[in-house]
Protein backbone atom coordinates (compact mmCIF):
# COMPACT_ATOMS: atom_id res chain seq x y z
CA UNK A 1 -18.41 0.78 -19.12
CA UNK A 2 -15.53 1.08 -16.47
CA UNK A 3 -17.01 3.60 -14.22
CA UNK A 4 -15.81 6.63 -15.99
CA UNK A 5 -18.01 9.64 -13.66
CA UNK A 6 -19.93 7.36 -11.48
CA UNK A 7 -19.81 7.97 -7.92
CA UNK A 8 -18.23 5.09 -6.27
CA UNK A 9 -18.85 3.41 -2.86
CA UNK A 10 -16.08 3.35 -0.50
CA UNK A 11 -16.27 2.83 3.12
CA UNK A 12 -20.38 4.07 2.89
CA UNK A 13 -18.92 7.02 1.34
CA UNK A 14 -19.09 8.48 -2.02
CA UNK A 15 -15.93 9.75 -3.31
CA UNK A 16 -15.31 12.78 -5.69
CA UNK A 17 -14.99 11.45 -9.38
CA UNK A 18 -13.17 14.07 -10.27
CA UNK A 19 -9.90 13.25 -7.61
CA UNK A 20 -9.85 9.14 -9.31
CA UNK A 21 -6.62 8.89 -11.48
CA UNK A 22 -6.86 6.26 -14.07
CA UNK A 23 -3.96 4.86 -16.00
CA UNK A 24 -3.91 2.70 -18.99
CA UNK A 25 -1.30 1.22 -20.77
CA UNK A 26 -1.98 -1.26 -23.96
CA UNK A 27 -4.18 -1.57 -26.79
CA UNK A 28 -6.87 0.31 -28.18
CA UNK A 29 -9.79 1.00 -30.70
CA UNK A 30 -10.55 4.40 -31.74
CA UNK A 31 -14.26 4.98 -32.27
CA UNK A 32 -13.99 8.41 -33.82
CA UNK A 33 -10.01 9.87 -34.01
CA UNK A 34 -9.22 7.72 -37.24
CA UNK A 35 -5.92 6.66 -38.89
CA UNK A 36 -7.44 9.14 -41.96
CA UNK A 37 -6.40 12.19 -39.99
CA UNK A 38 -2.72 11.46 -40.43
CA UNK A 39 -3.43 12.19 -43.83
CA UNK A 40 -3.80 16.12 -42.81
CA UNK A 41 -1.47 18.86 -44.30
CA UNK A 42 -1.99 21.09 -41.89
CA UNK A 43 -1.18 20.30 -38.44
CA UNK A 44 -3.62 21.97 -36.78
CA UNK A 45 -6.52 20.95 -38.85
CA UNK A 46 -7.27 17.35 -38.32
CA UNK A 47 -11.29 17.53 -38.33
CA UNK A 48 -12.23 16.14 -34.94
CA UNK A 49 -10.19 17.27 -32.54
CA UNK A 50 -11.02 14.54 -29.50
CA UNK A 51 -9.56 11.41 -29.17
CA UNK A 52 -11.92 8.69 -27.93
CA UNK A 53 -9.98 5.64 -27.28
CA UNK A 54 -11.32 2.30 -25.91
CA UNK A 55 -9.10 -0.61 -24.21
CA UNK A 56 -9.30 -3.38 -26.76
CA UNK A 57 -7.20 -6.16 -26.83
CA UNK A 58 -4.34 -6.99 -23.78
CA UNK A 59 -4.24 -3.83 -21.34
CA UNK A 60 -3.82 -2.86 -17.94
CA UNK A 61 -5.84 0.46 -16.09
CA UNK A 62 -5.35 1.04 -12.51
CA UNK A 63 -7.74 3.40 -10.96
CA UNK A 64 -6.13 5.14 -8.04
CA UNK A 65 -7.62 7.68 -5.36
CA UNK A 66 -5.12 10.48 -3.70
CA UNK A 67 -2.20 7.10 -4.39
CA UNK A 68 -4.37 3.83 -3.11
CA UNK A 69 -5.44 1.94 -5.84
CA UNK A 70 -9.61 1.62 -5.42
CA UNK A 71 -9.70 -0.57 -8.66
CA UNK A 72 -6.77 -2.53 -11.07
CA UNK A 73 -7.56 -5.27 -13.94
CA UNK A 74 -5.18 -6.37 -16.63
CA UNK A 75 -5.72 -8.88 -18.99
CA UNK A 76 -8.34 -8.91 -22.33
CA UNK A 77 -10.53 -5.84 -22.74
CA UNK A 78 -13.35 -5.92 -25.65
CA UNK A 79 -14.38 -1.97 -26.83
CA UNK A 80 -13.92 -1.12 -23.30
CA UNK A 81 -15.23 -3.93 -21.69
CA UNK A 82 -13.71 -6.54 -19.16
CA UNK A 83 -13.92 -9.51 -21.21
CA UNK A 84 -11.48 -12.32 -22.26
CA UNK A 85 -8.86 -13.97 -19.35
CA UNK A 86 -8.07 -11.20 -16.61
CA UNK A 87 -7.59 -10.50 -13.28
CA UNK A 88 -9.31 -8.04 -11.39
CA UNK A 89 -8.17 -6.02 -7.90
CA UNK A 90 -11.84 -4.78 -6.65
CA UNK A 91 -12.45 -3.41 -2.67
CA UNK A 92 -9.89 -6.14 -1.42
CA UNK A 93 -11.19 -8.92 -3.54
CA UNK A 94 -9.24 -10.84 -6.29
CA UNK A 95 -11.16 -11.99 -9.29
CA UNK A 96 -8.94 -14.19 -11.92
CA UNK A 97 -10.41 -16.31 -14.76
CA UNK A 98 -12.72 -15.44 -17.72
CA UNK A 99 -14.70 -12.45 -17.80
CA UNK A 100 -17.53 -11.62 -20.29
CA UNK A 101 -18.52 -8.10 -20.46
CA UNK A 102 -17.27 -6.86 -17.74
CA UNK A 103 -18.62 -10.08 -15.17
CA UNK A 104 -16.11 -12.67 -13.95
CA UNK A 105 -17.33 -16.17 -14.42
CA UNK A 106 -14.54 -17.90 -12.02
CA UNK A 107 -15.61 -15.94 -8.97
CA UNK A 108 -13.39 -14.10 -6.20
CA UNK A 109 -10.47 -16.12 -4.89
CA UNK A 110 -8.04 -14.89 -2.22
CA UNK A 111 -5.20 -13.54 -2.01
């Protein structure tokens, strides 16, 4: 999907997942942590306990190693996926335009 604990190339490298920050901020769809659990009277007893929450919709995530950002797209995401108009910031490339499922169709351009 985005990456989430792959081992990523920089510089012929591979870089610890577990150091890679990522931030999101917009929407999401929530495969399994449903609206119904507001409906709890207890507090601590809402069934599942996880939270598994998909960009959906108009977001931005930024993946960012020890502060330099490795990775940044904002635009549409589709359960997760890349996929409407966006821009994407990938190993000093810009890619701007369409993207469906996770591929841009318009190509790099430059900065």
């Amino acid at each position: 999907m985005f990456g989430f604990f792959k081992k990523r190339e920089q510089n012929n490298e591979f870089f610890d997942t577990e150091s890679v920050v990522v931030t999101y901020t917009g929407e999401v769809l929530s495969a399994d942590f449903t609206a119904e659990s507001l409906n709890r009277t207890d507090v601590h007893n809402y069934g599942y306990p996880f939270h598994n929450l998909y960009p959906h919709g108009h977001g931005h995530i930024v993946y960012t190693l020890h502060g330099e950002i490795i990775e940044e797209y904002e635009g549409e995401f589709d359960v997760g996926q890349y996929h409407g108009r966006g821009k994407l910031y990938f190993k000093g490339a810009t890619y701007e335009g369409n993207f469906d499922e996770g591929i841009c169709l318009d190509g790099p351009r430059n900065k």
